[in-house]
N, C-alpha and C. Protein backbone atom coordinates (compact mmCIF):
# COMPACT_ATOMS: atom_id res chain seq x y z
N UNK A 1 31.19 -126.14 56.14
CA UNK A 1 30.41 -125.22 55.32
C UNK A 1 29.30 -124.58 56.15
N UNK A 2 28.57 -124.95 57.00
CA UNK A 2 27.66 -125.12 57.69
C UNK A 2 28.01 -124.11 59.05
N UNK A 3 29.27 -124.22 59.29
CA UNK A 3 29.47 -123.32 60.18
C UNK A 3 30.12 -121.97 60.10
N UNK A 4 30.37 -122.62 58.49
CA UNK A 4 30.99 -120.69 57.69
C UNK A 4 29.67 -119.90 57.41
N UNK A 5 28.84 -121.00 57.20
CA UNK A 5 27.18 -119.98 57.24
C UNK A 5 26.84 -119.40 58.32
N UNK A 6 27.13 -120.34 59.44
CA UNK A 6 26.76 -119.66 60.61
C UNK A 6 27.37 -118.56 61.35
N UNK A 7 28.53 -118.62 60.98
CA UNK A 7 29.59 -117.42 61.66
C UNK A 7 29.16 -116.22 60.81
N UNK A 8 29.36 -116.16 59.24
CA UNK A 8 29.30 -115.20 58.63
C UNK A 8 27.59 -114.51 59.09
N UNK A 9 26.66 -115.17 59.02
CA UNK A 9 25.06 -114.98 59.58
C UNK A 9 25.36 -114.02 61.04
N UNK A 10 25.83 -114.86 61.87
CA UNK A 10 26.29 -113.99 62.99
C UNK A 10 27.06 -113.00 62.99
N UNK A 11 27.63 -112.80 61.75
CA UNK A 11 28.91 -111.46 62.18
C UNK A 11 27.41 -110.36 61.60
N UNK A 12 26.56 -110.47 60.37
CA UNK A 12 26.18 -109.83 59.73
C UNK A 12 24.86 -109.29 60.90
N UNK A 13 24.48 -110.29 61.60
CA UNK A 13 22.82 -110.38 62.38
C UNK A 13 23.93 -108.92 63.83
N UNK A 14 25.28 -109.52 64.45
CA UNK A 14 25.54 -108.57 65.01
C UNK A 14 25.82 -106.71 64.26
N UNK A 15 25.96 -107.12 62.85
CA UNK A 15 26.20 -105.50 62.61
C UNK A 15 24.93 -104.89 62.95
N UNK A 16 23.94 -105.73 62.45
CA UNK A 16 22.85 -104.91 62.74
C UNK A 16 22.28 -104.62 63.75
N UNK A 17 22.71 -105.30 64.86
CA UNK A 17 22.53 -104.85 66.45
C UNK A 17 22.86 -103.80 66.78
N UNK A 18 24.12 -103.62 66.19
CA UNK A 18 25.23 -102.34 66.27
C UNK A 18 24.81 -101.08 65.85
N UNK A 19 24.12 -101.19 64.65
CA UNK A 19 23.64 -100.39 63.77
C UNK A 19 22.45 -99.71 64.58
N UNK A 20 21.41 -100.95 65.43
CA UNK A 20 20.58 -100.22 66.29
C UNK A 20 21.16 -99.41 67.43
N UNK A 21 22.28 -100.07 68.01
CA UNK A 21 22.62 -98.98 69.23
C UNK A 21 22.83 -97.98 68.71
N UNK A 22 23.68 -97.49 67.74
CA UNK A 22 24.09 -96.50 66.94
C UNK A 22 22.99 -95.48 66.66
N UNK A 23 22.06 -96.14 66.17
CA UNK A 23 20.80 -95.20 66.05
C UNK A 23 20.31 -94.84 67.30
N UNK A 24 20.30 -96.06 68.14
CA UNK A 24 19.32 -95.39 69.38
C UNK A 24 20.22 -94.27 69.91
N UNK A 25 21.52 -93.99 70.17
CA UNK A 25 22.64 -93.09 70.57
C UNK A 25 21.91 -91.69 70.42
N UNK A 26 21.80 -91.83 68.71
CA UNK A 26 21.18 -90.35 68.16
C UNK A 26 20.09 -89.45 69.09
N UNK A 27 19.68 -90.34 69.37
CA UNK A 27 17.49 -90.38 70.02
C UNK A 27 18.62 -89.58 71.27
N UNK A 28 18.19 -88.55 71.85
CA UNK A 28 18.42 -88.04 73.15
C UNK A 28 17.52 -88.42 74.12
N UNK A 29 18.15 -88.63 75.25
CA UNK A 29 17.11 -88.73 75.84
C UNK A 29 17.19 -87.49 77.12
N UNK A 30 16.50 -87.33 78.10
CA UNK A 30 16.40 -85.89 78.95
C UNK A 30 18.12 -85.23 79.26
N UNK A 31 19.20 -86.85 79.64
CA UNK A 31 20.43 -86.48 80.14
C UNK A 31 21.07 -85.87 79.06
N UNK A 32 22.51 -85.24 79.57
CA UNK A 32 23.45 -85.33 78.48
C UNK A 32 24.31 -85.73 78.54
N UNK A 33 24.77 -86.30 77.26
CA UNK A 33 26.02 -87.18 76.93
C UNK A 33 26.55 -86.69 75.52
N UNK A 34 27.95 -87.04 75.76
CA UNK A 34 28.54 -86.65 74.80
C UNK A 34 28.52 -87.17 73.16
N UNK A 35 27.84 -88.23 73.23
CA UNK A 35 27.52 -88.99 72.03
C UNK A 35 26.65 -88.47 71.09
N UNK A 36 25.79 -87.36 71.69
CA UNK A 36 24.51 -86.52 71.12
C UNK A 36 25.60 -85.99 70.18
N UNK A 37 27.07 -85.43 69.86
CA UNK A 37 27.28 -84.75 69.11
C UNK A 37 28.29 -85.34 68.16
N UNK A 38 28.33 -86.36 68.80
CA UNK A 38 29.25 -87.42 67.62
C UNK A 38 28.81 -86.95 66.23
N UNK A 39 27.57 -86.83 65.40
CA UNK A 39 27.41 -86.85 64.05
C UNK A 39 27.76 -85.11 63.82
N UNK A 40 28.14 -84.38 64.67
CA UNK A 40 28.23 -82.88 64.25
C UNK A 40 29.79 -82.45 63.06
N UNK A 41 29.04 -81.80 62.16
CA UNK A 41 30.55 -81.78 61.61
C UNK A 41 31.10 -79.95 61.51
N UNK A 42 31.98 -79.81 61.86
CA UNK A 42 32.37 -78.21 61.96
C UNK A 42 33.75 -77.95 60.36
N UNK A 43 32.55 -76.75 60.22
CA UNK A 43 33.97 -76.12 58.66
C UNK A 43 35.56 -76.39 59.55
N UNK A 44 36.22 -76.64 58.94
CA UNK A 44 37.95 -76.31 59.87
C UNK A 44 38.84 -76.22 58.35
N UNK A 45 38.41 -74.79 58.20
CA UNK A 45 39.69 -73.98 57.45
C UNK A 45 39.00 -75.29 56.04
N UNK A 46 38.07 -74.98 55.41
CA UNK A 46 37.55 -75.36 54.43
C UNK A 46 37.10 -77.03 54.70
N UNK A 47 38.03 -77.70 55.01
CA UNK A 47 37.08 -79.10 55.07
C UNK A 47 36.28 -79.26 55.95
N UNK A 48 35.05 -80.43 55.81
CA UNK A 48 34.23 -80.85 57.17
C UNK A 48 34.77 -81.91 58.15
N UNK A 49 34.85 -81.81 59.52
CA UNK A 49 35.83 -82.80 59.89
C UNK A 49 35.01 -82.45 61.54
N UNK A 50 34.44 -84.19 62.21
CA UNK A 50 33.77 -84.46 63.08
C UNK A 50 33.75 -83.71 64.19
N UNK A 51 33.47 -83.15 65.02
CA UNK A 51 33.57 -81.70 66.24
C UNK A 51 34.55 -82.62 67.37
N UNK A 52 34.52 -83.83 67.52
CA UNK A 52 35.67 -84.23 68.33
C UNK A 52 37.25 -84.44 67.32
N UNK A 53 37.83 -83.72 66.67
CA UNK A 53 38.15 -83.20 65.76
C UNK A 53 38.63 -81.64 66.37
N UNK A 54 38.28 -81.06 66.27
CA UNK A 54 38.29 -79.24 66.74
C UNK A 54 38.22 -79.36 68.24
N UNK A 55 38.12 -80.17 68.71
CA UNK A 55 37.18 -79.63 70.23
C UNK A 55 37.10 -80.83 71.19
N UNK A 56 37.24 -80.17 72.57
CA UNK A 56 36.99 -81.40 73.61
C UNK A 56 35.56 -81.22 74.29
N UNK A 57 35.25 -82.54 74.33
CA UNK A 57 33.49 -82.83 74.98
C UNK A 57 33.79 -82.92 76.14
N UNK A 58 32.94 -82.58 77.08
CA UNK A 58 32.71 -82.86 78.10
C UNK A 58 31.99 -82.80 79.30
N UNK A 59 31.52 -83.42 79.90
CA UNK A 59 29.87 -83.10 80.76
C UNK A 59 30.26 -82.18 82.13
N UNK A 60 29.27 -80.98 82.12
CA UNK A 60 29.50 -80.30 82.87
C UNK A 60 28.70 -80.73 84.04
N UNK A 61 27.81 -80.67 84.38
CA UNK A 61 26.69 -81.81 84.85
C UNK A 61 25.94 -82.73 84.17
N UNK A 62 24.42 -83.33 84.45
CA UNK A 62 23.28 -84.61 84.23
C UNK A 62 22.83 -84.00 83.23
N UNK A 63 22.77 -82.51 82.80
CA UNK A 63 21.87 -81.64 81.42
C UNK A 63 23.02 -80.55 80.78
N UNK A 64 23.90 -80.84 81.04
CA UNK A 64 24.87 -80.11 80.29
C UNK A 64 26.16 -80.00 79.22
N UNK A 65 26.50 -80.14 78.75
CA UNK A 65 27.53 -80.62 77.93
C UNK A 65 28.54 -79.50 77.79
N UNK A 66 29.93 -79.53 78.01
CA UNK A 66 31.12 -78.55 77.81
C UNK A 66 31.49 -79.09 76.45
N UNK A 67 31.83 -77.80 75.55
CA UNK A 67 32.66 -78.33 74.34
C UNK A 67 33.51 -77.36 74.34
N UNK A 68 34.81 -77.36 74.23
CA UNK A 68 35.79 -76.48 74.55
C UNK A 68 37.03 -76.66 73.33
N UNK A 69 36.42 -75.80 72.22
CA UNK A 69 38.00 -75.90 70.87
C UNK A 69 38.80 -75.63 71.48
N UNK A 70 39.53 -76.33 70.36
CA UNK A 70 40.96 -76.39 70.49
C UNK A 70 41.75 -75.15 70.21
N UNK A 71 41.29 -74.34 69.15
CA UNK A 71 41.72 -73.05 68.67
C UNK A 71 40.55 -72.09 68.88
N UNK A 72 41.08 -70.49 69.53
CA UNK A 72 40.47 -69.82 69.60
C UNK A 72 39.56 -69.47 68.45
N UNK A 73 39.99 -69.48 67.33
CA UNK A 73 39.14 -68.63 65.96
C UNK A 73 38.15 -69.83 66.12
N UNK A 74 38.01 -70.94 66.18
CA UNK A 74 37.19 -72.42 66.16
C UNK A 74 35.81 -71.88 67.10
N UNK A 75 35.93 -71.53 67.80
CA UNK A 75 34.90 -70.94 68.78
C UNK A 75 33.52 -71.19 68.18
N UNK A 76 33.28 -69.70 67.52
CA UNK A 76 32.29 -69.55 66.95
C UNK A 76 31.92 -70.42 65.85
N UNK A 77 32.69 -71.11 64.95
CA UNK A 77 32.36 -72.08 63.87
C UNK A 77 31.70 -73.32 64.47
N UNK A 78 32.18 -73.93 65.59
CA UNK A 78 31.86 -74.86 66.51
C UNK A 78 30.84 -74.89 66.84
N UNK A 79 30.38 -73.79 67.23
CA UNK A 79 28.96 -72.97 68.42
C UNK A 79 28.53 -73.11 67.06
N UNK A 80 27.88 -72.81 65.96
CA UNK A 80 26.88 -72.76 64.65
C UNK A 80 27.17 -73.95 64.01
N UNK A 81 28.33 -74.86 63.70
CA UNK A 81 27.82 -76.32 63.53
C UNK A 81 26.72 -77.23 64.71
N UNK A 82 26.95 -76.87 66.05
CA UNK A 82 25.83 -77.24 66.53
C UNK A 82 24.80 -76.96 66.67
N UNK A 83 24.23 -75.87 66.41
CA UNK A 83 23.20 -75.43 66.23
C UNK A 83 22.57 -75.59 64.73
N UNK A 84 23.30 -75.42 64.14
CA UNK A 84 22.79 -75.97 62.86
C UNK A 84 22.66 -77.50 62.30
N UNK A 85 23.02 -78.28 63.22
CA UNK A 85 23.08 -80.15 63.35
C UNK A 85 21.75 -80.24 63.44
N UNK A 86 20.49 -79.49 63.87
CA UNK A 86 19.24 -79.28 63.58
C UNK A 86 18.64 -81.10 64.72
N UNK A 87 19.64 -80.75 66.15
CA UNK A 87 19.34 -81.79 67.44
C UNK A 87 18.84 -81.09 68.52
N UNK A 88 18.02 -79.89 68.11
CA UNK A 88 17.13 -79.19 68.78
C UNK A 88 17.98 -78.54 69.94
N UNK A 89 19.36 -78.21 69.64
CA UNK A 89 20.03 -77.88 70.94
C UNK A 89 20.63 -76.27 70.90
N UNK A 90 20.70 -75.98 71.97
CA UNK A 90 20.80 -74.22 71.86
C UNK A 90 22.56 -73.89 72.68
N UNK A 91 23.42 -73.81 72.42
CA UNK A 91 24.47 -73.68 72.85
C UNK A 91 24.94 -72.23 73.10
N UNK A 92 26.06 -71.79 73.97
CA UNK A 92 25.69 -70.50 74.79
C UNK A 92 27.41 -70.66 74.83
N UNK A 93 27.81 -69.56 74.49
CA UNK A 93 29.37 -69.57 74.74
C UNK A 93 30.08 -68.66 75.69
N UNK A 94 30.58 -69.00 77.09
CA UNK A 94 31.29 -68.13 77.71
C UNK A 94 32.36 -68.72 77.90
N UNK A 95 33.29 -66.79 77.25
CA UNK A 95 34.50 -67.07 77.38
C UNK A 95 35.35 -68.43 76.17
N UNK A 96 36.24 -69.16 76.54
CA UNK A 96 36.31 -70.29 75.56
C UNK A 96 35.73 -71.47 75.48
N UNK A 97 34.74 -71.57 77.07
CA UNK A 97 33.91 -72.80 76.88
C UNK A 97 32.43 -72.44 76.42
N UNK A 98 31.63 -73.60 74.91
CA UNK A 98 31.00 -73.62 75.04
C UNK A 98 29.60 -74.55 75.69
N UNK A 99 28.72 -73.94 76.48
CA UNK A 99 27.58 -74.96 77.26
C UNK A 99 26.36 -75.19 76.04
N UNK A 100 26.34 -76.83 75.88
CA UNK A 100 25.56 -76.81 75.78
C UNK A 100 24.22 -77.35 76.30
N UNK A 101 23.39 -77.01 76.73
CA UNK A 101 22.24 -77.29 77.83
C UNK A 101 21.16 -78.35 77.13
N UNK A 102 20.59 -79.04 77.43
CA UNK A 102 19.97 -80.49 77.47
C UNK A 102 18.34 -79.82 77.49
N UNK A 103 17.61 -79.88 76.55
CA UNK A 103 16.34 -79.17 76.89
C UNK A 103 15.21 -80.53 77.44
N UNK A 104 14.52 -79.97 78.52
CA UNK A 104 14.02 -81.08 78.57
C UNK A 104 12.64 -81.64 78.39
N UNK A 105 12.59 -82.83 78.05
CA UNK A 105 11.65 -83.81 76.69
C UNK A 105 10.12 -83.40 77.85
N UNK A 106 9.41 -82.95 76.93
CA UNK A 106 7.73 -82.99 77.24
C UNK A 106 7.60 -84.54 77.29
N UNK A 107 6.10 -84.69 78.43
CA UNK A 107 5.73 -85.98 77.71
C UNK A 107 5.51 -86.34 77.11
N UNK A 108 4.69 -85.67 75.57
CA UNK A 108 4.20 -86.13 74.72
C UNK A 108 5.50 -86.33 73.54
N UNK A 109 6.50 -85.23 73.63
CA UNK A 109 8.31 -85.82 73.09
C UNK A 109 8.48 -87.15 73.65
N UNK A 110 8.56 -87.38 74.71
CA UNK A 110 8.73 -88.97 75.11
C UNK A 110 8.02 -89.90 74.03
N UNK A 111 6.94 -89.38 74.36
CA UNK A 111 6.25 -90.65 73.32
C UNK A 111 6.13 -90.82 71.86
N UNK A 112 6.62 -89.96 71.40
CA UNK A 112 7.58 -89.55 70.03
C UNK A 112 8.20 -90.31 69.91
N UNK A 113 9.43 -90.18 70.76
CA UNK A 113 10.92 -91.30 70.62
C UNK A 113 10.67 -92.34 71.11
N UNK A 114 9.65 -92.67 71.74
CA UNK A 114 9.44 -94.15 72.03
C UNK A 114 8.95 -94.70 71.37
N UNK A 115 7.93 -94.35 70.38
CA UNK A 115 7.86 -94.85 68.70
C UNK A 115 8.80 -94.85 68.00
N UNK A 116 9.83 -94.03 67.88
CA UNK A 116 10.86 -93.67 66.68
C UNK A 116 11.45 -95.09 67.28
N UNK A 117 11.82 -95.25 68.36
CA UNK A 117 12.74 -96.38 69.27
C UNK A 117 11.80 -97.64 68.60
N UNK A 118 11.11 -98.02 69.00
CA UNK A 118 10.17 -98.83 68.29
C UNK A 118 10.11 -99.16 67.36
N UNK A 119 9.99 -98.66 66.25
CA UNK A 119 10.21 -98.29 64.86
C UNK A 119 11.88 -98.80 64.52
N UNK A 120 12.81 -98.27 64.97
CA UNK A 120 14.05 -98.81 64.89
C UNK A 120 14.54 -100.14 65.22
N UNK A 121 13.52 -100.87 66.40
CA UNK A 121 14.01 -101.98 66.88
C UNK A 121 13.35 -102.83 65.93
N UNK A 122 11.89 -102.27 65.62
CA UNK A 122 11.40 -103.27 64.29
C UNK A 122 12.29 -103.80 63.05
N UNK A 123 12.74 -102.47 62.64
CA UNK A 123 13.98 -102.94 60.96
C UNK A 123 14.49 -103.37 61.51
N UNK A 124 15.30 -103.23 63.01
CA UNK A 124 16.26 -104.31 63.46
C UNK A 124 16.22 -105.77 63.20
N UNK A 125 14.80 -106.31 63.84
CA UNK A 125 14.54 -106.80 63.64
C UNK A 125 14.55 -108.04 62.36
N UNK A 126 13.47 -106.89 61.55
CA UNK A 126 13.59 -107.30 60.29
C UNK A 126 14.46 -107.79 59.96
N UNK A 127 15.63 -106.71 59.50
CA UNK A 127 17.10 -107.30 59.35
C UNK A 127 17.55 -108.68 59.55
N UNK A 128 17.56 -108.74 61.14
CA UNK A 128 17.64 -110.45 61.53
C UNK A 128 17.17 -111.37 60.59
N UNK A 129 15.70 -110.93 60.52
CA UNK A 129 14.96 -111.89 60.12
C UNK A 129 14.79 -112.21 58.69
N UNK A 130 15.43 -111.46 57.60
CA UNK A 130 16.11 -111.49 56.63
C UNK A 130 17.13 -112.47 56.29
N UNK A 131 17.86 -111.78 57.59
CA UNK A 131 19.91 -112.72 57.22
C UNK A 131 19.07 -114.24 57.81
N UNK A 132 18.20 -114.53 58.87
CA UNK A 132 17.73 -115.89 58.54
C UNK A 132 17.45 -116.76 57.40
N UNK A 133 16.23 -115.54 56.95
CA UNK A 133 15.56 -116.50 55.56
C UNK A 133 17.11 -116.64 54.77
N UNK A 134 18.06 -115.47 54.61
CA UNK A 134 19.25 -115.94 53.36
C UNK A 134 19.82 -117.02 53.76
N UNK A 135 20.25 -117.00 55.05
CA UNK A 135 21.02 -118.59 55.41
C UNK A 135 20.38 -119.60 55.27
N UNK A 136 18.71 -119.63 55.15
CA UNK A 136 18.24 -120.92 55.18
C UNK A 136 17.80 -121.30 53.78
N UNK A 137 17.49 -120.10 52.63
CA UNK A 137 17.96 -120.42 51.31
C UNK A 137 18.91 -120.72 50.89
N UNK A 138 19.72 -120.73 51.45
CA UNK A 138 21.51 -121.24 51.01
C UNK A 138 21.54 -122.69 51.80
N UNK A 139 20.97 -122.72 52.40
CA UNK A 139 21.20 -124.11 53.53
C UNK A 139 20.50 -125.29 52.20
N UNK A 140 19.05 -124.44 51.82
CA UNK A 140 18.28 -125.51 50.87
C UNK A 140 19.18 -125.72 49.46
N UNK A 141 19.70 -124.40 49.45
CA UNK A 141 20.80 -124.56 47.64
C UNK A 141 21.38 -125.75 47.79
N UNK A 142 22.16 -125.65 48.83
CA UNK A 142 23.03 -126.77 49.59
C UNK A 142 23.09 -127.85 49.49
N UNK A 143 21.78 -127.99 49.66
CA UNK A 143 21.07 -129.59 49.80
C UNK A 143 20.64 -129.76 48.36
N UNK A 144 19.77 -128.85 47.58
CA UNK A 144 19.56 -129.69 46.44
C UNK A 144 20.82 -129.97 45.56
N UNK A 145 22.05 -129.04 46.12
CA UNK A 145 23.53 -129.74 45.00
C UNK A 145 24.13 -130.39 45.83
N UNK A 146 23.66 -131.48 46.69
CA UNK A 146 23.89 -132.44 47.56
C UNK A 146 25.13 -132.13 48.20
N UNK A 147 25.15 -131.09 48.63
CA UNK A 147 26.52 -130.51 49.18
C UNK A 147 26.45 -130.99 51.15
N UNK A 148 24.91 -130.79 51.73
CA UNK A 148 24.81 -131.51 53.06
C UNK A 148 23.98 -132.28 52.91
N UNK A 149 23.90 -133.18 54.19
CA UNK A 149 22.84 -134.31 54.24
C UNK A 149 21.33 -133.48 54.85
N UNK A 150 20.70 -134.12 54.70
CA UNK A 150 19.12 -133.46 55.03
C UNK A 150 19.12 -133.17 56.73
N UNK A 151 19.57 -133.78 57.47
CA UNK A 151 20.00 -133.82 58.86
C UNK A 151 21.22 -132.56 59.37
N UNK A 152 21.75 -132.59 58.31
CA UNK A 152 22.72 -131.42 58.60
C UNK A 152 22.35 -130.30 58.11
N UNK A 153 21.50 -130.10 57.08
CA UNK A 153 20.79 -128.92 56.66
C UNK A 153 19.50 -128.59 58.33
N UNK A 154 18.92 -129.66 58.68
CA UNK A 154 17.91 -129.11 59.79
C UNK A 154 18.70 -128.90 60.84
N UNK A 155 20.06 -129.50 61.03
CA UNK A 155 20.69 -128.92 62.18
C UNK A 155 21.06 -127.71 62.13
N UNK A 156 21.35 -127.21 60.75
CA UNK A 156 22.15 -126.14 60.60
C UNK A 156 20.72 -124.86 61.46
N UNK A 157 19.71 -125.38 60.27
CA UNK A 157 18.66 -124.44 60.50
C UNK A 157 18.14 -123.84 62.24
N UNK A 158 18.07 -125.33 62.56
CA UNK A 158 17.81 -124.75 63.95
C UNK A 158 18.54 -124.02 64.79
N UNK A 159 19.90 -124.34 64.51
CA UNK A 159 21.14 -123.42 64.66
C UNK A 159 20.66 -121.81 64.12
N UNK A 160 20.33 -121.84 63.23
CA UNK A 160 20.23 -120.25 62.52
C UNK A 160 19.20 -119.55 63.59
N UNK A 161 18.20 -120.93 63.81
CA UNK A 161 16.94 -119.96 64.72
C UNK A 161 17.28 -119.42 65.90
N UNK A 162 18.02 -120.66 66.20
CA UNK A 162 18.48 -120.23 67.67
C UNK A 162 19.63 -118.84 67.99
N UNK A 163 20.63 -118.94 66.58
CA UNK A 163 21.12 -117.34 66.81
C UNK A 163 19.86 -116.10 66.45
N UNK A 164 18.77 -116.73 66.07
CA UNK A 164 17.76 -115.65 65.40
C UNK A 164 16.99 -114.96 66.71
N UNK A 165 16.81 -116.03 66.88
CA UNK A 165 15.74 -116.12 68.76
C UNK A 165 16.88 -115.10 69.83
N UNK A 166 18.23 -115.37 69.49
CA UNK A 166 19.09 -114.75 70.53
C UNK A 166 19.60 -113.27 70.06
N UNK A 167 19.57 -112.86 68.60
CA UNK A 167 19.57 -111.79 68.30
C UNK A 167 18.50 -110.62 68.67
N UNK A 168 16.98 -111.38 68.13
CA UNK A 168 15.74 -111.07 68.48
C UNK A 168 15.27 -110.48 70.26
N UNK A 169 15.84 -110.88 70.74
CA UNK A 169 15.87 -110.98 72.61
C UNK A 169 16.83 -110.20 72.53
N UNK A 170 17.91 -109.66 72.01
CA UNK A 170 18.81 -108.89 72.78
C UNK A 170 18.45 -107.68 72.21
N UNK A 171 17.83 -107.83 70.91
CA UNK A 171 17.34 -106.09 70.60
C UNK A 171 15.88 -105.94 71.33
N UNK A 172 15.20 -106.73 71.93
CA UNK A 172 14.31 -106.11 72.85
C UNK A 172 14.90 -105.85 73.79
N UNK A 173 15.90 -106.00 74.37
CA UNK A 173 16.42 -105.48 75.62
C UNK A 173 17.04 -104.39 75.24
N UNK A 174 18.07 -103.86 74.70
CA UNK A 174 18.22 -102.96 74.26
C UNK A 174 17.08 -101.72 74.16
N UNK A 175 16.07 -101.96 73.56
CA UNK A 175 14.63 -101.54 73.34
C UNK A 175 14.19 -101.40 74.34
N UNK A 176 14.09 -101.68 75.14
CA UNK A 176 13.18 -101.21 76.58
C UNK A 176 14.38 -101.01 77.46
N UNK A 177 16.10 -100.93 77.47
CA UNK A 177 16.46 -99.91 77.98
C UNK A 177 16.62 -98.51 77.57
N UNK A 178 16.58 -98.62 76.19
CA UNK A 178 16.37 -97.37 76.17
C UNK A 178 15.33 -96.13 76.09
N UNK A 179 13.75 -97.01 76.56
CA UNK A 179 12.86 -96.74 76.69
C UNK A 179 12.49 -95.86 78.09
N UNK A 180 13.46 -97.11 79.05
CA UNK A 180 13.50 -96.67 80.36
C UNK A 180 14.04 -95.22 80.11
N UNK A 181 15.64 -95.08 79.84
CA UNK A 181 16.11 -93.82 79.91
C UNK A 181 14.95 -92.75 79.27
N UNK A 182 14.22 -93.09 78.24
CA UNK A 182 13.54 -91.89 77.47
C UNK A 182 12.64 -91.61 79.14
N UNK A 183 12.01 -92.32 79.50
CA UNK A 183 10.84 -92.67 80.02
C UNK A 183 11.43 -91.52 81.65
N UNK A 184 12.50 -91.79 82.25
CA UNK A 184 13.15 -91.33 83.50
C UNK A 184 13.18 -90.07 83.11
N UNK A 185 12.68 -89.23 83.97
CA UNK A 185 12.17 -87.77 84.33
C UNK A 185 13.84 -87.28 85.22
């Protein structure tokens, strides 16, 4: 029982790790990468459907991004879903490829997203520290319907801390790498 708490605790403490990289992805930082446009969605012949979908990504250089549809008429629909994704980015179309160029972060933008980053690793956090307290209210349910022994309830617990302590440590690392990248000129 004890270790179905603990697995399920861990699958849930990793979504939310996940959930932070995911967010931090969004956060640009000076380079470009193709992930900046993952959330873009382009009209295609009435439905909305993700721009890797219509179109191939791809880095032209360290501040540039190629997006190149698949269909000529796609062009221009492509070029104004990104610009209208409202990720501060200005895209420029020659010919069938479009560039889009990487503007780059003031210092005082840096220190913007290094709060927003901050800010994100905190709920992360939180989160964790949530799915703790639930496992260790369920650990005590446990025990008062004599379901574990008092010894196996504190083993369990310290168990929980110790995935808590190891969740906790890997979203600060996460967190100050992606601080670094904001931070690199």
């Amino acid at each position: 029982m004890t270790a179905e708490l603990r697995k399920t605790t861990e699958q849930k403490m990793l979504k939310s790790l996940d959930a932070l990289k995911a967010d931090l992805g969004k956060i640009r930082t000076g380079r470009a990468h193709t992930g900046i446009l993952d959330h873009v969605q382009v009209d295609y012949y009435g439905s909305m459907v993700p721009i890797n979908q219509v179109a191939n990504l791809t880095l032209i250089d360290a501040r540039t991004i190629g997006v190149q549809a698949w269909e000529k008429p796609m062009i221009g629909k492509v070029e104004r879903a990104i610009r209208d994704a409202d990720l501060g980015l200005n895209p420029a179309t020659q010919g069938d490829m479009i560039r889009v160029p990487m503007p780059a972060l003031t210092e005082e933008r840096r220190r913007e997203l290094i709060k927003v980053v901050k800010h994100e690793g905190e709920n992360a956090k939180i989160a964790v520290r949530n799915l703790r307290r639930d496992a260790n209210a369920h650990l005590k349910e446990s025990l008062k319907k004599k379901e574990v022994s008092e010894d196996d309830e504190r083993r369990a617990q310290d168990d929980i801390q110790k995935l808590t302590d190891r969740f906790v440590a890997e979203i600060d690392k996460v967190l100050a790498e992606k601080e670094k990248d904001l931070m690199a000129v």
